[in-house]
Protein backbone atom coordinates (compact mmCIF):
# COMPACT_ATOMS: atom_id res chain seq x y z
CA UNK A 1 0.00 0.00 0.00
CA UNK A 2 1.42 3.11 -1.25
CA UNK A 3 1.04 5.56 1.84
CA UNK A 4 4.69 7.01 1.58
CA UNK A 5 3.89 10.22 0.64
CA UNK A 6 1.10 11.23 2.81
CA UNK A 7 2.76 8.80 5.94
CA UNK A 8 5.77 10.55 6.12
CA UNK A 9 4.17 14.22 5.99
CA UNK A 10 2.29 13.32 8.84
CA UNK A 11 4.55 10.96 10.54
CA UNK A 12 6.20 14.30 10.77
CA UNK A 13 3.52 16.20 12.28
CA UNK A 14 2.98 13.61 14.84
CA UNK A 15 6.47 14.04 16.16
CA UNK A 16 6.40 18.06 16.28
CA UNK A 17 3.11 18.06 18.78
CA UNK A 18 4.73 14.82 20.72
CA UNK A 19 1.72 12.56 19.92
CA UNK A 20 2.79 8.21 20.44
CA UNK A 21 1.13 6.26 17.33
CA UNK A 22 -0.72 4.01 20.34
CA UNK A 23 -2.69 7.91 21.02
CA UNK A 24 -3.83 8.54 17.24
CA UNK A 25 -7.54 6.91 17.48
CA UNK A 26 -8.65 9.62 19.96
CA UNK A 27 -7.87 12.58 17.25
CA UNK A 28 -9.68 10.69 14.47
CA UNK A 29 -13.17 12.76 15.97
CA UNK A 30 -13.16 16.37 13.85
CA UNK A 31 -14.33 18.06 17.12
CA UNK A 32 -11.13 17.75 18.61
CA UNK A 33 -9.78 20.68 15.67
CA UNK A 34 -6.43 19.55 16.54
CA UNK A 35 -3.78 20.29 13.19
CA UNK A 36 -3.39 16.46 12.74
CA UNK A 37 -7.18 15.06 12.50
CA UNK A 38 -7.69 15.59 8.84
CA UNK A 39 -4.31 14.25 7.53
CA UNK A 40 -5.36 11.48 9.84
CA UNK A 41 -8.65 11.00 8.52
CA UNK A 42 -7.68 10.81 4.89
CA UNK A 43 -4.88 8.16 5.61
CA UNK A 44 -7.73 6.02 7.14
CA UNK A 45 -9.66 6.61 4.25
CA UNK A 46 -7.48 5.14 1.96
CA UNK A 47 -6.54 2.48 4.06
CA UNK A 48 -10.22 0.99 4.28
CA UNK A 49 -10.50 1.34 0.43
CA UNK A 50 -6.87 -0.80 0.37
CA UNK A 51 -8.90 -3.21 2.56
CA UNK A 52 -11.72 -3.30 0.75
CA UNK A 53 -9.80 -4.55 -2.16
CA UNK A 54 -7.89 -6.84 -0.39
CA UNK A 55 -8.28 -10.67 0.14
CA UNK A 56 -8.42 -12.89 3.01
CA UNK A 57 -5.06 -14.20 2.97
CA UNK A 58 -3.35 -10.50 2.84
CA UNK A 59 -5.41 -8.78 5.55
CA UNK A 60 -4.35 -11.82 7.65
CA UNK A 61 -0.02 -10.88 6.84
CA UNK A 62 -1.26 -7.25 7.35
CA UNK A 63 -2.71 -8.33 10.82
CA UNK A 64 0.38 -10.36 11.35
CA UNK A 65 3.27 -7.89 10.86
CA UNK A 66 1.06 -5.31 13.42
CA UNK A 67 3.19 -4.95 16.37
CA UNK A 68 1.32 -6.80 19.34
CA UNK A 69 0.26 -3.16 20.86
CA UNK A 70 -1.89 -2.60 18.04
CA UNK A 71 -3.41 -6.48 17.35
CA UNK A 72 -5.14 -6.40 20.73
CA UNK A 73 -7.28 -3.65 18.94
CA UNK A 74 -8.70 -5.21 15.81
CA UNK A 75 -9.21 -8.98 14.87
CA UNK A 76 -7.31 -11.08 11.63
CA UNK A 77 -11.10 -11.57 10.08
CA UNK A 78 -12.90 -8.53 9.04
CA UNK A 79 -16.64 -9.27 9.21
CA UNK A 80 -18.00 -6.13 8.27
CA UNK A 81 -17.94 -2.32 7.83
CA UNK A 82 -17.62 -0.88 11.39
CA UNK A 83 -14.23 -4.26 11.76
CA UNK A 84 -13.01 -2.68 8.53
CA UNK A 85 -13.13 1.32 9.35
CA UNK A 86 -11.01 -0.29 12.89
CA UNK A 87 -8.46 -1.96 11.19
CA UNK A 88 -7.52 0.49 8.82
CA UNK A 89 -6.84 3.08 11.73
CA UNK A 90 -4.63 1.06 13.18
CA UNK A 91 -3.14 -0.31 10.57
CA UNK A 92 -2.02 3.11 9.63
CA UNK A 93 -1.28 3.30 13.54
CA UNK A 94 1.40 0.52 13.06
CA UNK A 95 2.52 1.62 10.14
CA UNK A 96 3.87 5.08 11.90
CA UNK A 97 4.91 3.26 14.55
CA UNK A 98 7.70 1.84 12.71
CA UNK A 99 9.18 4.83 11.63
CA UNK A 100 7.91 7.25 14.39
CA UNK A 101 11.55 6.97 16.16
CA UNK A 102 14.22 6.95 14.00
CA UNK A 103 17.20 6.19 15.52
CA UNK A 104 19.43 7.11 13.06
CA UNK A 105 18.27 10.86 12.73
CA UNK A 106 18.17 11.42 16.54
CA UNK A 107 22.02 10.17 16.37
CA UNK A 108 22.97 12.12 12.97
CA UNK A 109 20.86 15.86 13.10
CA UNK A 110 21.37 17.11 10.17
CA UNK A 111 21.11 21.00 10.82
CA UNK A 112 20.42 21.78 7.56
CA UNK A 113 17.16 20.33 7.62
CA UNK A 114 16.50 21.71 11.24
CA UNK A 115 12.55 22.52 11.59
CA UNK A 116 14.11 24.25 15.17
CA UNK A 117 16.19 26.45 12.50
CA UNK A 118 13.82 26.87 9.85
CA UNK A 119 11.41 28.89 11.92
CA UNK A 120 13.91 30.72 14.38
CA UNK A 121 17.18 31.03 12.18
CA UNK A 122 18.57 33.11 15.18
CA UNK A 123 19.22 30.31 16.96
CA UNK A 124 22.36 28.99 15.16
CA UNK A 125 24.38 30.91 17.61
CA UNK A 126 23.15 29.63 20.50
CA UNK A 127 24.45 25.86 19.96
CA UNK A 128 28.05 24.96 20.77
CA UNK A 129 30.30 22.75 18.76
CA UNK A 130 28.96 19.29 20.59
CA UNK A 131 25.18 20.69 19.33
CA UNK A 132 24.42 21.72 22.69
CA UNK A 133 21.63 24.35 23.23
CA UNK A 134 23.12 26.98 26.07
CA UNK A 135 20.19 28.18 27.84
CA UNK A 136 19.53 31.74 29.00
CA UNK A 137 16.82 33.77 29.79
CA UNK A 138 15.33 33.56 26.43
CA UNK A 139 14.14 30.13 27.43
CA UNK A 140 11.06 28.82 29.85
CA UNK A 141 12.58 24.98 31.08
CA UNK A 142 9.74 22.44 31.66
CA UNK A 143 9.30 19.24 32.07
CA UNK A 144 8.16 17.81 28.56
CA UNK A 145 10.25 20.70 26.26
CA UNK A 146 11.61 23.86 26.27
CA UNK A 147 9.81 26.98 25.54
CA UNK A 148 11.02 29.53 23.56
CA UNK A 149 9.34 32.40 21.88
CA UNK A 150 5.56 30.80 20.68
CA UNK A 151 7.07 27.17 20.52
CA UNK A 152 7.83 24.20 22.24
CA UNK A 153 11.42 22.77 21.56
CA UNK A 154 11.82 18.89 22.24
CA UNK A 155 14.38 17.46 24.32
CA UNK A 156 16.64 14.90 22.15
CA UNK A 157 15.24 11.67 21.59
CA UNK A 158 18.04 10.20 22.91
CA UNK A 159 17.18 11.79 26.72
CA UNK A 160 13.77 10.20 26.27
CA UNK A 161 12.98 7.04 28.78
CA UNK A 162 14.16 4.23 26.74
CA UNK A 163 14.83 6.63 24.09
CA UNK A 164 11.24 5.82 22.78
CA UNK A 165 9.18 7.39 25.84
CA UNK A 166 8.42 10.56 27.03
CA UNK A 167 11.71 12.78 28.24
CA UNK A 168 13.19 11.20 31.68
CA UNK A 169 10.74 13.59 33.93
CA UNK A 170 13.05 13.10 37.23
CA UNK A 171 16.11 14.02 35.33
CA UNK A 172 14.90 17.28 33.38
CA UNK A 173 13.03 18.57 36.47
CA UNK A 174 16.00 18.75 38.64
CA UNK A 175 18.21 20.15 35.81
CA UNK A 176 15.51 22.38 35.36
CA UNK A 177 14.92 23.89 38.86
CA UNK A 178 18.91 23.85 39.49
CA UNK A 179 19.23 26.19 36.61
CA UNK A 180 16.79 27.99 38.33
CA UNK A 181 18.63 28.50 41.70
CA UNK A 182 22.36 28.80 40.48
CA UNK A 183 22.02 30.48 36.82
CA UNK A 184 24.09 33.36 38.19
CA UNK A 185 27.13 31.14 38.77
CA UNK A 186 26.79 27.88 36.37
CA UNK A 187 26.31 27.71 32.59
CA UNK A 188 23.57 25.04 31.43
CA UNK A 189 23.64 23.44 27.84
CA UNK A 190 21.13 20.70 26.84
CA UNK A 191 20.21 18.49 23.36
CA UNK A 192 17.27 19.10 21.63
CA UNK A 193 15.70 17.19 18.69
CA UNK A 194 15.90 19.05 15.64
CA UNK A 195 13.33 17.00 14.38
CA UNK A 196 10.41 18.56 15.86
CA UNK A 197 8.54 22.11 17.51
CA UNK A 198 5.28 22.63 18.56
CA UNK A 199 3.16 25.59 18.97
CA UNK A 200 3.13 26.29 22.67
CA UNK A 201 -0.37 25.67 23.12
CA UNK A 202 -0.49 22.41 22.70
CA UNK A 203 2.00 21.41 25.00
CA UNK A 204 0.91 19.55 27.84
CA UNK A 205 2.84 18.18 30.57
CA UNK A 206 2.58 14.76 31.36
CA UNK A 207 2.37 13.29 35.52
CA UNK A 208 5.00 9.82 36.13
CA UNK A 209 4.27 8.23 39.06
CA UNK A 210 7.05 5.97 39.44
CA UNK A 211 10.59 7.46 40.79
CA UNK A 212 13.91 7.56 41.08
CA UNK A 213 16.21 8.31 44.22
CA UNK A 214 19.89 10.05 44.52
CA UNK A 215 22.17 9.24 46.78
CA UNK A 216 24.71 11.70 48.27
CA UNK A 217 28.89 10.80 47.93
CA UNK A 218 31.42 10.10 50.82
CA UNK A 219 32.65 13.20 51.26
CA UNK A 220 36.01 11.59 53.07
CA UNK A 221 36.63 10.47 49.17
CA UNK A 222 35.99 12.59 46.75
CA UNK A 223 39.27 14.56 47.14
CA UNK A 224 41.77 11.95 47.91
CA UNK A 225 44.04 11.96 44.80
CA UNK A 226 44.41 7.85 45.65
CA UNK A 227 41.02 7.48 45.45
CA UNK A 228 41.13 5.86 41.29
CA UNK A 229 41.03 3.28 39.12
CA UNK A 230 38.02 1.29 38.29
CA UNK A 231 35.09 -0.30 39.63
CA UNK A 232 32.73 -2.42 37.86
CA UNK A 233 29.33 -3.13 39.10
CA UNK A 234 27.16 -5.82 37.40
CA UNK A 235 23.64 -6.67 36.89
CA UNK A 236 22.01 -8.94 38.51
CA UNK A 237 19.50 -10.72 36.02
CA UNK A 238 17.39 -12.06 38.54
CA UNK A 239 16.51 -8.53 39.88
CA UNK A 240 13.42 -6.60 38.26
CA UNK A 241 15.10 -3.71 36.95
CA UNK A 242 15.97 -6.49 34.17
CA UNK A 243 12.42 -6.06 32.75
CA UNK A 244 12.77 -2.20 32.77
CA UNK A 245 16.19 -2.35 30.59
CA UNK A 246 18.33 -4.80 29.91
CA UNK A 247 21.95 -4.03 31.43
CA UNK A 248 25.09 -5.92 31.43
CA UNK A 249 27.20 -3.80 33.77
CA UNK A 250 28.25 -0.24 34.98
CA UNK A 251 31.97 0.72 35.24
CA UNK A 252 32.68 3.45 37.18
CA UNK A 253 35.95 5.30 36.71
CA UNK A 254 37.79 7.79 38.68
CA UNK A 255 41.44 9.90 37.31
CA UNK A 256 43.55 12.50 38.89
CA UNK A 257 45.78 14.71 37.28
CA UNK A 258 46.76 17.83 38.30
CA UNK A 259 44.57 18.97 40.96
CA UNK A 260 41.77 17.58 38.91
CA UNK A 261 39.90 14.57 39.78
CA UNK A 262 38.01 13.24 36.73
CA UNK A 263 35.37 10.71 37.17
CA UNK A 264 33.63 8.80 34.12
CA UNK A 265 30.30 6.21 34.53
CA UNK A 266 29.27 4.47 31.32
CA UNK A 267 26.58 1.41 31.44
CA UNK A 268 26.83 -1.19 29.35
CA UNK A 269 23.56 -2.40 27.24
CA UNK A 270 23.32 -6.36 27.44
CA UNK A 271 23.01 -7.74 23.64
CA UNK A 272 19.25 -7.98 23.22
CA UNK A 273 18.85 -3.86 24.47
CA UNK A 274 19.21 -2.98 20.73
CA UNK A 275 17.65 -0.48 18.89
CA UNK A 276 17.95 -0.90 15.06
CA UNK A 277 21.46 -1.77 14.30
CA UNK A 278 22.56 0.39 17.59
CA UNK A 279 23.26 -0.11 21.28
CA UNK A 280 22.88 3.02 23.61
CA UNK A 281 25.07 3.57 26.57
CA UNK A 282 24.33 6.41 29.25
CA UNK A 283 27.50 8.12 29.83
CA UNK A 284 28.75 10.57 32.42
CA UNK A 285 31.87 12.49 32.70
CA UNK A 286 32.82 14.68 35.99
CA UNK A 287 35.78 17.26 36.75
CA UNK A 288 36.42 17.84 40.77
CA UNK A 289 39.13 20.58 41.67
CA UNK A 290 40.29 19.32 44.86
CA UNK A 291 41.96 22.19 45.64
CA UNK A 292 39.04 23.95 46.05
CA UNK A 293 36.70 21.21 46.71
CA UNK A 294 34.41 21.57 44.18
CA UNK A 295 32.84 20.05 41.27
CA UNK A 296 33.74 22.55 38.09
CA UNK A 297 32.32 20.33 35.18
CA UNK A 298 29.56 17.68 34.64
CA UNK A 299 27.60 16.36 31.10
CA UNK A 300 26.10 13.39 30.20
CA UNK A 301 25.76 11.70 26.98
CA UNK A 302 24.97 8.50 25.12
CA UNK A 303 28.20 6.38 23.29
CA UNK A 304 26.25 4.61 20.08
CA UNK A 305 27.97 1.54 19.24
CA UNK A 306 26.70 -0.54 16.12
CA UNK A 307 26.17 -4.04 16.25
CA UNK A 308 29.08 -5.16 14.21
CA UNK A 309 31.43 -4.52 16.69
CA UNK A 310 29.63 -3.98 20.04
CA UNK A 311 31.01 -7.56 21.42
CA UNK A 312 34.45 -5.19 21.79
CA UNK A 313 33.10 -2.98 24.21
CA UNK A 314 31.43 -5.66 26.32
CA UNK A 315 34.89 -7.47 26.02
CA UNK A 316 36.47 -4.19 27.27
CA UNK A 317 36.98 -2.12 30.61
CA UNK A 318 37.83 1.63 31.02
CA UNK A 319 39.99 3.25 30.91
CA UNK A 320 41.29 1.46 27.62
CA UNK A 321 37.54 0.96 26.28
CA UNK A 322 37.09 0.15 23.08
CA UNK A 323 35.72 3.92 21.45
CA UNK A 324 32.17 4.02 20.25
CA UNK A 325 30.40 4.63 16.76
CA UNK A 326 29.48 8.60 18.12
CA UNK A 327 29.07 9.91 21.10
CA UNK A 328 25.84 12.24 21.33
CA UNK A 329 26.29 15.15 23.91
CA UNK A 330 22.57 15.62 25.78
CA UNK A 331 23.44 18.10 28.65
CA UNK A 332 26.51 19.62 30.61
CA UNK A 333 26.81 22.35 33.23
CA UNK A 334 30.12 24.32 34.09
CA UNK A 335 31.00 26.41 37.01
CA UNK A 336 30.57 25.17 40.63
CA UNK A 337 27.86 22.28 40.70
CA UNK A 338 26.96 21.71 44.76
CA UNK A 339 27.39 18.14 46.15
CA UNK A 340 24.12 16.82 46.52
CA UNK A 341 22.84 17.85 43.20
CA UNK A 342 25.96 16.10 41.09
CA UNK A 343 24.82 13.09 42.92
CA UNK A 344 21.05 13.73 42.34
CA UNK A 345 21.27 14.63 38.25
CA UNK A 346 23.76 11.67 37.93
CA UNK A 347 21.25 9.20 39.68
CA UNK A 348 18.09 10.36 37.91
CA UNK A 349 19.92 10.57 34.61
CA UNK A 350 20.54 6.59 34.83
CA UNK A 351 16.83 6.55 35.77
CA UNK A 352 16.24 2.54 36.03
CA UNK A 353 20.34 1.71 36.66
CA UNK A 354 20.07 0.18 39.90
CA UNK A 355 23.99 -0.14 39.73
CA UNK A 356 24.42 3.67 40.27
CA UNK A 357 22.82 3.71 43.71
CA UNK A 358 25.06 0.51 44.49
CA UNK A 359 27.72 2.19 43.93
CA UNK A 360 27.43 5.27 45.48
CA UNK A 361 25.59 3.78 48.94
CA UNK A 362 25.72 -0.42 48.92
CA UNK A 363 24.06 -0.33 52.42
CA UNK A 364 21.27 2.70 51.35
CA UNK A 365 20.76 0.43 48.23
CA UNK A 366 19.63 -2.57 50.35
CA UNK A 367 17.53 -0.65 52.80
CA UNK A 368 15.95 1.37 49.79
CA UNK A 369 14.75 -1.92 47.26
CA UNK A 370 13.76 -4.95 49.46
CA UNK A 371 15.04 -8.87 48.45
CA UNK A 372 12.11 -9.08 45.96
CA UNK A 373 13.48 -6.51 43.84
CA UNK A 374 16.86 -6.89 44.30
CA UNK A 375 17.03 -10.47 43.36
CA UNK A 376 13.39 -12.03 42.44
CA UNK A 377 14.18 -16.04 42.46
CA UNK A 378 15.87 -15.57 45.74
CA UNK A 379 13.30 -13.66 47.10
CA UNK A 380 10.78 -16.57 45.69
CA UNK A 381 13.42 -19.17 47.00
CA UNK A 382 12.75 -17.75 50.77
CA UNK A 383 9.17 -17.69 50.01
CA UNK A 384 9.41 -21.28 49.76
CA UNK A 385 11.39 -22.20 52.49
CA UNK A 386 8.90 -20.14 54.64
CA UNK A 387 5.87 -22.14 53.60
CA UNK A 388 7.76 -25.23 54.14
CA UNK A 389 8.51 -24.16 57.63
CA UNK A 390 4.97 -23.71 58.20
């Protein structure tokens, strides 16, 4: 069915007002005047006259290569009208589902094609060489974008949860309010997806009720220029934060040269957390002047590695890693970054890496997530032995 055209126009216009393919059915009613509706409409139109001309056999493969999200919607027989006006909105669902996140534009921008640029040109001088946006007062931070002028920019796709969902809340709303307090004294830069704007009022910010915690840092350590070398911290596959996202390990990393303490954290994706042909690892990277005891640098990022070789960073250990496909800059802040908010940003930006809170507080990290989630089949092992004793 030829929809390419029309798809990728709208596929397009889905991403600049934020709007998951799962959420399209409840702008298909015209009431809802929302810029979308009618390029949605007329794609369902012409799906249900593809159906109608289909057979049997093919609405059956086009049932079978929905993802499972969408077949729980419609049924592999069509019956009649009402089964056939169904299927063809979600079959155009599931058919901008699988390019609504492309993975290879949110790791390649190409700034040329910026809709971010198109419609405020002035911005070219506000990004640095890494593609970071450095925020000032010209821009409102919230939770779900940033505003600037009449429009919504998007944070990176890559600083999404699971780089599919909506922005990592916990992370974005402590960057946020930090900027808030210190902006006088620290310099803020962030990622944004060129991809995509919206017109302010339709932005909507979206509640998460699950959360994250940060730990604070020995203090007696942070400064001791002995106080290196590597530590590697590895998942445990019987614990629940498995089903969230699938982790191998995290290596923590600490240098000192002079005066300068420089600490690196990069978690490393197990081989089934793939997306297309890429693996994602959250990466941090710290400078501490220990003269002065304070923290003077901190960004985060994601290191892409491509499947071909992606067996040589697993098979490798920091500080002689083996060097990623790109490395795609999301945030940093400069100047002097207080204690308990390095620790915070660092834990919420590896929102769902258990391994962070290990490492910064083993003891907090047992009192905080009981035996059930820490390690399910030895949770359900004492569950047993319980019942026996009984």
């Amino acid at each position: 069915m030829a929809l390419s055209g029309a798809e990728c126009r709208f596929i397009k216009q889905t991403r600049h007002y934020n709007i998951y393919p799962i959420y399209l059915p409840q702008y298909m009613l015209e009431e809802q005047q929302h810029p979308i509706t009618n390029q949605l409409i007329e794609l369902v139109e012409e799906a249900y006259e593809y159906l109608t001309a289909c057979e049997e056999s093919e609405v059956e493969n086009l049932f079978n290569c929905m993802p499972s999200g969408f077949k729980m919607f419609v049924s592999s027989r069509i019956e009649n009208e009402r089964q056939r006006k169904r299927f063809a909105l979600y079959y155009v669902c599931s058919e901008v589902e699988r390019s609504y996140f492309s993975f290879k534009g949110a790791i390649n921008q190409n700034l040329e094609e910026s809709a971010v640029l198109k419609l405020y040109p002035e911005l070219s001088e506000k990004f640095d060489r890494d593609g970071l946006l450095h925020i000032n007062s010209d821009f409102i931070l919230f939770n779900g974008g940033i505003q600037y002028k009449n429009h919504i920019l998007h944070y990176h796709q890559l600083l999404r949860r699971g780089y599919t969902s909506n922005p990592n809340f916990d992370f974005i709303e402590l960057f946020a309010e930090y900027r808030s307090q210190t902006k006088n004294r620290n310099e803020f830069r962030i990622a944004i997806d060129h991809r995509r704007i919206m017109p302010k009022e339709f932005y909507a910010q979206v509640a998460e009720m699950d959360g994250w915690r940060g730990l604070p840092f020995d203090l007696n350590k942070l400064d001791d220029p002995n106080y290196i070398g590597l530590t590697v911290i590895e998942r445990n596959k019987n614990s629940l934060f498995e089903r969230t996202c699938s982790l191998d390990r995290t290596e923590f990393h600490w240098s000192y040269r002079d005066r300068i303490k420089t600490f690196e954290i990069e978690e490393i994706s197990d081989d089934r957390y793939t997306f297309d042909c890429y693996y994602f690892n959250r990466y941090i990277h710290s400078e501490r002047d220990t003269q002065v005891k304070a923290f003077r640098h901190l960004d985060g990022a994601v290191k892409v590695y491509v499947k071909d070789n992606y067996q040589q960073r697993k098979n490798s250990l920091m500080p002689k890693e083996f060097r990623s496909h790109r490395k795609v800059k999301l945030w940093r802040i400069d100047g002097d970054i207080a204690l308990n908010i390095w620790s915070e940003l660092i834990s919420y930006f590896f929102k769902s890496n258990e391994m962070i809170i290990r490492y910064f507080d083993p003891e907090k990290f047992e009192q905080i997530f009981d035996l059930r989630v820490r390690d399910f089949e030895a949770w359900k092992l004492v569950q047993e032995q319980d019942a026996d004793d009984t």
